[in-house]
PDB file of N, CA and C in Angstrom:
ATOM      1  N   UNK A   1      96.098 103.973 149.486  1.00  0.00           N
ATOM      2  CA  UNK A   1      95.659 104.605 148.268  1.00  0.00           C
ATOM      3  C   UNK A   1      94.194 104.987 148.436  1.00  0.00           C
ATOM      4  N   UNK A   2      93.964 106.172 147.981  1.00  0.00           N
ATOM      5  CA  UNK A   2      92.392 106.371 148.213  1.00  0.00           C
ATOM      6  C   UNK A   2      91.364 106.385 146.915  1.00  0.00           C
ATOM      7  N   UNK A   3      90.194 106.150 147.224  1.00  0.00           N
ATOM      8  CA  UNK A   3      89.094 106.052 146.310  1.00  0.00           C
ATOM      9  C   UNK A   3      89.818 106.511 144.770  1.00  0.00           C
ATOM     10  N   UNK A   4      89.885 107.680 145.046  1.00  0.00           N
ATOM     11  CA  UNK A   4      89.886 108.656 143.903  1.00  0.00           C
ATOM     12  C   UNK A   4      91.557 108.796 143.178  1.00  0.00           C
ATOM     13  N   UNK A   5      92.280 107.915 143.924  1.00  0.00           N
ATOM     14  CA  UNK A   5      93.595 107.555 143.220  1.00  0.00           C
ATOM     15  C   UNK A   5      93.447 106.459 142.645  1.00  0.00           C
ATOM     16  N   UNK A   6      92.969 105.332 143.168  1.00  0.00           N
ATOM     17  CA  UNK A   6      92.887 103.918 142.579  1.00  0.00           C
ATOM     18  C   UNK A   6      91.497 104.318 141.123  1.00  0.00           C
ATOM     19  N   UNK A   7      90.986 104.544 141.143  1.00  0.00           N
ATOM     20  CA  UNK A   7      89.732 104.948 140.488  1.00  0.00           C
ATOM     21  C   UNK A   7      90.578 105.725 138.908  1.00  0.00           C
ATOM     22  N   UNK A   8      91.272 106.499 139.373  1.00  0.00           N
ATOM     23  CA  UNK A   8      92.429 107.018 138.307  1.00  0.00           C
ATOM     24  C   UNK A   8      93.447 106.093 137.434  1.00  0.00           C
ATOM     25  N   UNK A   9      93.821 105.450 138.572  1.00  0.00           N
ATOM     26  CA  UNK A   9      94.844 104.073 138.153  1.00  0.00           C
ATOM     27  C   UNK A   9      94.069 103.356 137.357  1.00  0.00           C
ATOM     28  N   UNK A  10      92.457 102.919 137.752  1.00  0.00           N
ATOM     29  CA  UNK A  10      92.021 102.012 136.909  1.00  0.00           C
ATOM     30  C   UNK A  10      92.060 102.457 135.792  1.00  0.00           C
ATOM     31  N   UNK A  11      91.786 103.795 135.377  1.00  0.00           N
ATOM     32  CA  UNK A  11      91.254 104.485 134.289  1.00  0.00           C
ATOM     33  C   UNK A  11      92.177 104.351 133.336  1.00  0.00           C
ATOM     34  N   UNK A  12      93.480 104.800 133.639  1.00  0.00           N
ATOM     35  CA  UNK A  12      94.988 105.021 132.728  1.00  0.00           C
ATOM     36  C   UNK A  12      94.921 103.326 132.607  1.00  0.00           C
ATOM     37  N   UNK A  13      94.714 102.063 133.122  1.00  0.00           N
ATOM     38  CA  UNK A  13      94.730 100.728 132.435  1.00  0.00           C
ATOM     39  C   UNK A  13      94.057 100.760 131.402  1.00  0.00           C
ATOM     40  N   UNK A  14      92.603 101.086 131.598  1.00  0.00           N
ATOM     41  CA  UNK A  14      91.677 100.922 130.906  1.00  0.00           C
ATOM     42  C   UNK A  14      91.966 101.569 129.624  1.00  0.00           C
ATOM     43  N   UNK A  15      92.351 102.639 130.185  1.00  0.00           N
ATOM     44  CA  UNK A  15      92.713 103.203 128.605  1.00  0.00           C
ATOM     45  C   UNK A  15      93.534 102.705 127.791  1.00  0.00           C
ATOM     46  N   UNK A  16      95.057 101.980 128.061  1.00  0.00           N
ATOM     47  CA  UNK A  16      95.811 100.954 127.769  1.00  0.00           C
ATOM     48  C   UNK A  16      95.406 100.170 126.926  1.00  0.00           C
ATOM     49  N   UNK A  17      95.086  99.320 127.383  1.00  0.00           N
ATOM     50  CA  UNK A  17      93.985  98.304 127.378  1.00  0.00           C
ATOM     51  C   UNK A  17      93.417  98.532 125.717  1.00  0.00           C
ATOM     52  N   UNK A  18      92.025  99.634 125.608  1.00  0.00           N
ATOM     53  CA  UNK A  18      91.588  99.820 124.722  1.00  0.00           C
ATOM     54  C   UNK A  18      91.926 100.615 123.517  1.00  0.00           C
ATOM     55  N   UNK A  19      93.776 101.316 123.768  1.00  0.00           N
ATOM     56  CA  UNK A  19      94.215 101.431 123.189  1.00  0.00           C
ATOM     57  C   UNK A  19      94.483 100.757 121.313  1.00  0.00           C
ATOM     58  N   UNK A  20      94.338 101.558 120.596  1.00  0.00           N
ATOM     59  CA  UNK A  20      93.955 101.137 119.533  1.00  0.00           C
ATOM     60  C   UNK A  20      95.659 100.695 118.655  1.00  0.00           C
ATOM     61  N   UNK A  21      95.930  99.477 117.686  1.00  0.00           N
ATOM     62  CA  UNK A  21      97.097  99.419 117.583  1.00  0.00           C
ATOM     63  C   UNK A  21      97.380  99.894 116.191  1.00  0.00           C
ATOM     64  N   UNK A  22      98.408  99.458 115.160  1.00  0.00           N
ATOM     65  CA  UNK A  22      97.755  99.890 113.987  1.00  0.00           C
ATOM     66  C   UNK A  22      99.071  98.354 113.104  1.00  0.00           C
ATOM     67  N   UNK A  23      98.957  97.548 112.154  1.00  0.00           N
ATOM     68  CA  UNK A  23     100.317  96.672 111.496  1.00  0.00           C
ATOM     69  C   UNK A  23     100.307  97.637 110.334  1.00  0.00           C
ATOM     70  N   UNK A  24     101.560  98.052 110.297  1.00  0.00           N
ATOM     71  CA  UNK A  24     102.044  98.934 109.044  1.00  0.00           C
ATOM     72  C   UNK A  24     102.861  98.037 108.119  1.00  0.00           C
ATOM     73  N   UNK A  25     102.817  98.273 107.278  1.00  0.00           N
ATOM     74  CA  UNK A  25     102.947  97.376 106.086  1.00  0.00           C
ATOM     75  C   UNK A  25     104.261  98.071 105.420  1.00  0.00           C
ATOM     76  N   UNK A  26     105.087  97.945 104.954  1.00  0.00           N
ATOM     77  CA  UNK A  26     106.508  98.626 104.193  1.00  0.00           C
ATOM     78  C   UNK A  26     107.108  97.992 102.659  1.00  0.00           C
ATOM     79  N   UNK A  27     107.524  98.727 102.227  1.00  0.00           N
ATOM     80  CA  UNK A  27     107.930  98.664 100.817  1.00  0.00           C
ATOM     81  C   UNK A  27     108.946  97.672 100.625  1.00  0.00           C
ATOM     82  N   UNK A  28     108.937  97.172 100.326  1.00  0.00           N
ATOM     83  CA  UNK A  28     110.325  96.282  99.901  1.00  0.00           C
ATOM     84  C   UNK A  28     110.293  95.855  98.367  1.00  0.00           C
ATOM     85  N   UNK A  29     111.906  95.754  97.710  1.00  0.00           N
ATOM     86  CA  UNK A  29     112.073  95.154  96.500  1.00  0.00           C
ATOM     87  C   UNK A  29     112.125  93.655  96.085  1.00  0.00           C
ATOM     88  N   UNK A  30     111.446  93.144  96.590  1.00  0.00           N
ATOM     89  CA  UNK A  30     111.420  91.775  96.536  1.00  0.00           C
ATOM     90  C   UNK A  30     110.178  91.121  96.345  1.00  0.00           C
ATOM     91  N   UNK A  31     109.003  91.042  96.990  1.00  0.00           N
ATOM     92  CA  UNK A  31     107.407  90.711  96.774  1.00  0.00           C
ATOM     93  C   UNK A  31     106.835  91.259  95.858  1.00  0.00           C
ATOM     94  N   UNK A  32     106.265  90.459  94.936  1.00  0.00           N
ATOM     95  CA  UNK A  32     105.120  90.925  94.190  1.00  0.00           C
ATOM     96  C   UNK A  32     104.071  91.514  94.331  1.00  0.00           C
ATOM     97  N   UNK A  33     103.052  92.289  94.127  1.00  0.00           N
ATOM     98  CA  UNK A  33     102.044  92.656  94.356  1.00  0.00           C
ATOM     99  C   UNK A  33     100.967  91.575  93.987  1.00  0.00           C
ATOM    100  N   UNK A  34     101.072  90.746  93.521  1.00  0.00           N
ATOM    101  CA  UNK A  34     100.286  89.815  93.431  1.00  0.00           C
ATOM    102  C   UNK A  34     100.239  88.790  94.974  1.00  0.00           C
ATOM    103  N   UNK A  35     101.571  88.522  95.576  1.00  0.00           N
ATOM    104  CA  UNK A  35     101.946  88.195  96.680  1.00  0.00           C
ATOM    105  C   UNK A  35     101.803  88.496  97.847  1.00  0.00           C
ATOM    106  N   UNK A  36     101.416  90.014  97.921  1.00  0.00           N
ATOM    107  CA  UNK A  36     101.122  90.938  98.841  1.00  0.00           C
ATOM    108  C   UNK A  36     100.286  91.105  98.835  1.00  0.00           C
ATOM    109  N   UNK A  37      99.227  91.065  97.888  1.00  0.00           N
ATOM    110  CA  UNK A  37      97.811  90.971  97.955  1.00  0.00           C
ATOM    111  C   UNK A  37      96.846  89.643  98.741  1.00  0.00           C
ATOM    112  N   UNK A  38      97.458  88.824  98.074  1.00  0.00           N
ATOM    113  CA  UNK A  38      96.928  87.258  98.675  1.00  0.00           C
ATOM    114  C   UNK A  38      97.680  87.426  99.961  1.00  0.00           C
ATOM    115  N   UNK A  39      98.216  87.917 100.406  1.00  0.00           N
ATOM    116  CA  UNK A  39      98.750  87.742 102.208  1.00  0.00           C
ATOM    117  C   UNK A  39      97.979  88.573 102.730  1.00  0.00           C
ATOM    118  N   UNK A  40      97.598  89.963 102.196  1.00  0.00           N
ATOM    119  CA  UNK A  40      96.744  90.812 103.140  1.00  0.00           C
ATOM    120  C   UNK A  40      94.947  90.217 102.977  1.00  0.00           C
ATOM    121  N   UNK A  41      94.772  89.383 102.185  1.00  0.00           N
ATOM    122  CA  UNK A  41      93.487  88.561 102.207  1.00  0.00           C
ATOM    123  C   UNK A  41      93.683  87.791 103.431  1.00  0.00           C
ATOM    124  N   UNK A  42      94.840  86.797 102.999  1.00  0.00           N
ATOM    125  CA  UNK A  42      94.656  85.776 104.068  1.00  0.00           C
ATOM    126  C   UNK A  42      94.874  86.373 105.187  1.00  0.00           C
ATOM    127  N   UNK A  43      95.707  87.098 105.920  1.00  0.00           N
ATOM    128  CA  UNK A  43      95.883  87.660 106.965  1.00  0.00           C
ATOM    129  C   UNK A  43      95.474  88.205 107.491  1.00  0.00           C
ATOM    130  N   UNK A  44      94.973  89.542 106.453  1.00  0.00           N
ATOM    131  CA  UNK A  44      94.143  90.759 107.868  1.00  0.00           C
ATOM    132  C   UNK A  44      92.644  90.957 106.739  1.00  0.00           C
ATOM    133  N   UNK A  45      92.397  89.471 106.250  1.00  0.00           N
ATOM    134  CA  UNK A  45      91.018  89.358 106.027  1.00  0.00           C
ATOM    135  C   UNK A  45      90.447  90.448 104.997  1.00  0.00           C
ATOM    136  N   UNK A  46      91.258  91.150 104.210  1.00  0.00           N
ATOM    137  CA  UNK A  46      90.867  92.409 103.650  1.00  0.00           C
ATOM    138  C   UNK A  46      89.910  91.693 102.071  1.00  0.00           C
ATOM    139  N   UNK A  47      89.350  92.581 101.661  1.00  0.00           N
ATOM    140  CA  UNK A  47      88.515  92.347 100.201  1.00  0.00           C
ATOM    141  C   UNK A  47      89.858  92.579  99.119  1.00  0.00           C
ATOM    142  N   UNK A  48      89.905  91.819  98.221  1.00  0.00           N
ATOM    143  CA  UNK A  48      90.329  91.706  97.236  1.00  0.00           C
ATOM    144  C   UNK A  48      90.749  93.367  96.464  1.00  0.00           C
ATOM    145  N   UNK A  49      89.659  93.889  96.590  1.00  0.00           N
ATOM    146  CA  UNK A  49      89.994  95.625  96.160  1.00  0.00           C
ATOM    147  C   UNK A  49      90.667  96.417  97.761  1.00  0.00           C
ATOM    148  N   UNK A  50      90.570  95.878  98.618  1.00  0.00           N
ATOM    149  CA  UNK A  50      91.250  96.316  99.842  1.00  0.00           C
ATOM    150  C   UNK A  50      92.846  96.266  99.798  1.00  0.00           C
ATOM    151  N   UNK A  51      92.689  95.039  99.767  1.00  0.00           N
ATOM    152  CA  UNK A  51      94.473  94.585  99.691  1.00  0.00           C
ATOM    153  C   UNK A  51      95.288  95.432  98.234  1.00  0.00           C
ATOM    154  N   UNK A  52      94.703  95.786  97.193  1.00  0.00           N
ATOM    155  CA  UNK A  52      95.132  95.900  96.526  1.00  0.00           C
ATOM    156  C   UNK A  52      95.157  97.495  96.232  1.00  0.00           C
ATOM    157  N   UNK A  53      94.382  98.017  96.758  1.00  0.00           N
ATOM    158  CA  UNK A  53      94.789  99.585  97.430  1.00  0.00           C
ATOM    159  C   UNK A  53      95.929  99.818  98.508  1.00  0.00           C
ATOM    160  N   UNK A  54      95.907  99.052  99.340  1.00  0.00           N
ATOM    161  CA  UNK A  54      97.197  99.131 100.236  1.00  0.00           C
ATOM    162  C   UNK A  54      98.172  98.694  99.692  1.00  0.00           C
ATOM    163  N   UNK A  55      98.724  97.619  98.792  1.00  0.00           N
ATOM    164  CA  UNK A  55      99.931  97.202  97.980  1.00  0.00           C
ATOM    165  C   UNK A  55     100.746  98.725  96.998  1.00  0.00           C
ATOM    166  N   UNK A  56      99.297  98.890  96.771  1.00  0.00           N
ATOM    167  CA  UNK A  56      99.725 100.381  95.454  1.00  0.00           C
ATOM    168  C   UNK A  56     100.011 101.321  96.784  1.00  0.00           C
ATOM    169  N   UNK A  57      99.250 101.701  97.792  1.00  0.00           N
ATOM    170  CA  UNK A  57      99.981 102.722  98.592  1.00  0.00           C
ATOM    171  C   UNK A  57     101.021 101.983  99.318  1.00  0.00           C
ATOM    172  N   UNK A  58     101.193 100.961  99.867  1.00  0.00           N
ATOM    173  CA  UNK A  58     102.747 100.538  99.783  1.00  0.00           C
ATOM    174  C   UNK A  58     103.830 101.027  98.803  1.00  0.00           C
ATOM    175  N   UNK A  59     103.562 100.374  97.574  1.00  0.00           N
ATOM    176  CA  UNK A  59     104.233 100.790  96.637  1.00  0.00           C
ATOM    177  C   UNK A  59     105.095 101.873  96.177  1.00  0.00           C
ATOM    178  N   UNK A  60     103.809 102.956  96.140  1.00  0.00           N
ATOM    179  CA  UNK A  60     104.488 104.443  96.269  1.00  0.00           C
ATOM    180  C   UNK A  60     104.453 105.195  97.386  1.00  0.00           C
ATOM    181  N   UNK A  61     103.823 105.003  98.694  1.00  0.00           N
ATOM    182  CA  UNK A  61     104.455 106.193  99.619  1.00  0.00           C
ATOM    183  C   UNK A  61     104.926 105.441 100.755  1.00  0.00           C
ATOM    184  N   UNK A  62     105.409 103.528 100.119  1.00  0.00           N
ATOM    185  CA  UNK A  62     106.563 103.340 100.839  1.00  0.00           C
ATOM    186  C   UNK A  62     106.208 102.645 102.586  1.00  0.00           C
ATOM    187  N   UNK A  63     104.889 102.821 102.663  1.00  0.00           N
ATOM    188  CA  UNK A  63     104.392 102.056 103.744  1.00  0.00           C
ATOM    189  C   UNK A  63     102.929 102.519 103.958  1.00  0.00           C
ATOM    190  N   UNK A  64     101.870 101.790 104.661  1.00  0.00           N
ATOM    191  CA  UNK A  64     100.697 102.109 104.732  1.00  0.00           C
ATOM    192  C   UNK A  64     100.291 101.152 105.986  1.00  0.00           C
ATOM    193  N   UNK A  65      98.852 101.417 106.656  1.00  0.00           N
ATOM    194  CA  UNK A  65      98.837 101.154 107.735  1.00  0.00           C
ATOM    195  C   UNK A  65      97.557  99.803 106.976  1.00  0.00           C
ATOM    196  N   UNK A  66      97.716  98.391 107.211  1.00  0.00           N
ATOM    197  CA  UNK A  66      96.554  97.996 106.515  1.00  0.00           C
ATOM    198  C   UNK A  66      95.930  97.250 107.512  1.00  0.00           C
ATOM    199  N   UNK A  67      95.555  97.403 109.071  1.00  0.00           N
ATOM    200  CA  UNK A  67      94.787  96.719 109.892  1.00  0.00           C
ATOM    201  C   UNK A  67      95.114  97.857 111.168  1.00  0.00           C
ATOM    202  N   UNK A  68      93.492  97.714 111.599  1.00  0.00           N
ATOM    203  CA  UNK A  68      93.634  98.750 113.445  1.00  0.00           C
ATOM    204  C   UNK A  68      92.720  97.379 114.070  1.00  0.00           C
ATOM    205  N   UNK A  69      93.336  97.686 115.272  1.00  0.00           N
ATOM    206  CA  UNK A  69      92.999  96.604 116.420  1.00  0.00           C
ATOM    207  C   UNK A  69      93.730  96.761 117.775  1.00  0.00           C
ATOM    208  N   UNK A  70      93.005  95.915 118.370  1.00  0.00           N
ATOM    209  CA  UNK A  70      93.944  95.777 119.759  1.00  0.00           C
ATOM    210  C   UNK A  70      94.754  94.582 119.533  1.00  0.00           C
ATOM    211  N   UNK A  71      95.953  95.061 120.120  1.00  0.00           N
ATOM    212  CA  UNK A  71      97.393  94.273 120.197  1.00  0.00           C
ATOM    213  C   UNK A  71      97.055  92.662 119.543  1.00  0.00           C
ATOM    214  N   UNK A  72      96.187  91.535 120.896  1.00  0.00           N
ATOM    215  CA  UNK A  72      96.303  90.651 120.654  1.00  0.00           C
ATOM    216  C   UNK A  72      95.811  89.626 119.539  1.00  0.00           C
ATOM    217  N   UNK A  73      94.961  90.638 118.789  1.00  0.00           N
ATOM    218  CA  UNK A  73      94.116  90.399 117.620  1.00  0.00           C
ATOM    219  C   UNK A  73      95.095  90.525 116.425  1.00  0.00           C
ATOM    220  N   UNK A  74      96.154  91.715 116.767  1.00  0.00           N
ATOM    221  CA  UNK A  74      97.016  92.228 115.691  1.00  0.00           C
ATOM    222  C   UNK A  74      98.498  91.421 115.446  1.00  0.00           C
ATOM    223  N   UNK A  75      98.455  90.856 116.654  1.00  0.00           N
ATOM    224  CA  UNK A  75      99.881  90.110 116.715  1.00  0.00           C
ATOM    225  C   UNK A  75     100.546  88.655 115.729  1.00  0.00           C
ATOM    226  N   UNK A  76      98.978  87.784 115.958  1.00  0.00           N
ATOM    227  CA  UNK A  76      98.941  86.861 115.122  1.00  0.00           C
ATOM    228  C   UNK A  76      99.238  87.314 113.135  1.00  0.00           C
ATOM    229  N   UNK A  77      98.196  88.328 113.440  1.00  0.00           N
ATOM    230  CA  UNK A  77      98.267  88.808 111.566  1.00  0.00           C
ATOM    231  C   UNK A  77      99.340  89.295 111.087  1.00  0.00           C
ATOM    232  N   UNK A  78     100.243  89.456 112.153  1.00  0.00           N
ATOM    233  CA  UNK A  78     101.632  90.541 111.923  1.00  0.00           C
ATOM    234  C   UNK A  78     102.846  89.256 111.944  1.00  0.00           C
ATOM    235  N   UNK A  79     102.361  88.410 112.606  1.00  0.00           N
ATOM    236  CA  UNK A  79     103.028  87.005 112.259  1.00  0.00           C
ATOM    237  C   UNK A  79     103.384  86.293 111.406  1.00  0.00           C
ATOM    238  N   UNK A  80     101.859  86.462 110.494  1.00  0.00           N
ATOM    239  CA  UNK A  80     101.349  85.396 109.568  1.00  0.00           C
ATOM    240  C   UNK A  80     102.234  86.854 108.049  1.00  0.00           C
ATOM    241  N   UNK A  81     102.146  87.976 107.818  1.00  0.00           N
ATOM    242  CA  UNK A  81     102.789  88.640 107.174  1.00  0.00           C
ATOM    243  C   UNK A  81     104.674  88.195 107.422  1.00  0.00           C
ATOM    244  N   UNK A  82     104.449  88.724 108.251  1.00  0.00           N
ATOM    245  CA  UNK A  82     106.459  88.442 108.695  1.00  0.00           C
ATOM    246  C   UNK A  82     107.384  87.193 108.390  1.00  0.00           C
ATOM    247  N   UNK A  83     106.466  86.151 108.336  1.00  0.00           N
ATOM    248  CA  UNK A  83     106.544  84.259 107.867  1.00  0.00           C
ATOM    249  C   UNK A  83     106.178  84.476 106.436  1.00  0.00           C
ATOM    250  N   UNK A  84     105.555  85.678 105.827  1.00  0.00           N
ATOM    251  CA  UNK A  84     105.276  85.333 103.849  1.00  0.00           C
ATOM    252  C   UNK A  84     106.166  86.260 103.678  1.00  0.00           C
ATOM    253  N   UNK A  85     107.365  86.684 104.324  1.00  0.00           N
ATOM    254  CA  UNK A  85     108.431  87.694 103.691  1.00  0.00           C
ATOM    255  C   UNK A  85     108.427  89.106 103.843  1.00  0.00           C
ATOM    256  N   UNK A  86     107.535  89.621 104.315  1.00  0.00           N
ATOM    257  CA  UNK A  86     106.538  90.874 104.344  1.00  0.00           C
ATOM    258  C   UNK A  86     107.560  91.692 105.517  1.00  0.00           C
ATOM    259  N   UNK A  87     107.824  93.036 105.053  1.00  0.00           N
ATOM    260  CA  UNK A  87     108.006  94.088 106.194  1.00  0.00           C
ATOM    261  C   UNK A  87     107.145  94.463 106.579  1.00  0.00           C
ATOM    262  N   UNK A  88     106.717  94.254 107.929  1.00  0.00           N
ATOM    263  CA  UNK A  88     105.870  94.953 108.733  1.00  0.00           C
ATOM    264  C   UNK A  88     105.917  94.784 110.392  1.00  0.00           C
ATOM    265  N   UNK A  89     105.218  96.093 110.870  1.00  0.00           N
ATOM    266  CA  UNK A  89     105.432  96.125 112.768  1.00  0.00           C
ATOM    267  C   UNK A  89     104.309  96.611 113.084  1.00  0.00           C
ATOM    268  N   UNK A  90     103.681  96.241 113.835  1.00  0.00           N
ATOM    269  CA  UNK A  90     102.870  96.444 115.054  1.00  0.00           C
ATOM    270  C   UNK A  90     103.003  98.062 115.932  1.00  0.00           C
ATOM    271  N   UNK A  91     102.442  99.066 115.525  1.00  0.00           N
ATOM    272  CA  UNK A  91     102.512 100.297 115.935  1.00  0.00           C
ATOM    273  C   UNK A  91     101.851 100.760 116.726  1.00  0.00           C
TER     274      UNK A  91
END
């Protein structure tokens, strides 16, 4: 492999790597918004008026994106949602 192939290879990791992720959040008939609020506090750390903008765009357009990160930062919080009842995936 030469300089300028491996040098490429690194690059397409790297980019991987710093690839940005996104936990999308989804509508369901079952959770409260009061419920969904206190999980996106505890979970993806949001302000009180944070969480509760994403619940209402949950609400009506049915899903919303409420945390960006890299993967391994995102995985745990997408955990800790999925264990309080919560639809959501890792995008």
């Amino acid at each position: 492999m030469s300089t300028k192939e491996k040098l490429q290879e690194d690059l397409l990791v790297a980019e991987q790597e710093d690839k940005e992720n996104q936990i999308v959040l989804f509508n369901d008939e079952v959770n409260t918004f009061d419920h969904v609020i206190n999980m996106l506090i505890y979970a993806c750390d949001h302000t009180p008026e944070q969480a509760e903008q994403c619940a209402i765009i949950v609400h009506y357009k049915g899903e919303c994106t409420v945390k960006s990160g890299a993967y391994p930062d995102l995985e745990p919080r997408c955990t800790k949602l999925l264990e309080a009842g919560l639809s959501a995936e890792i995008q």
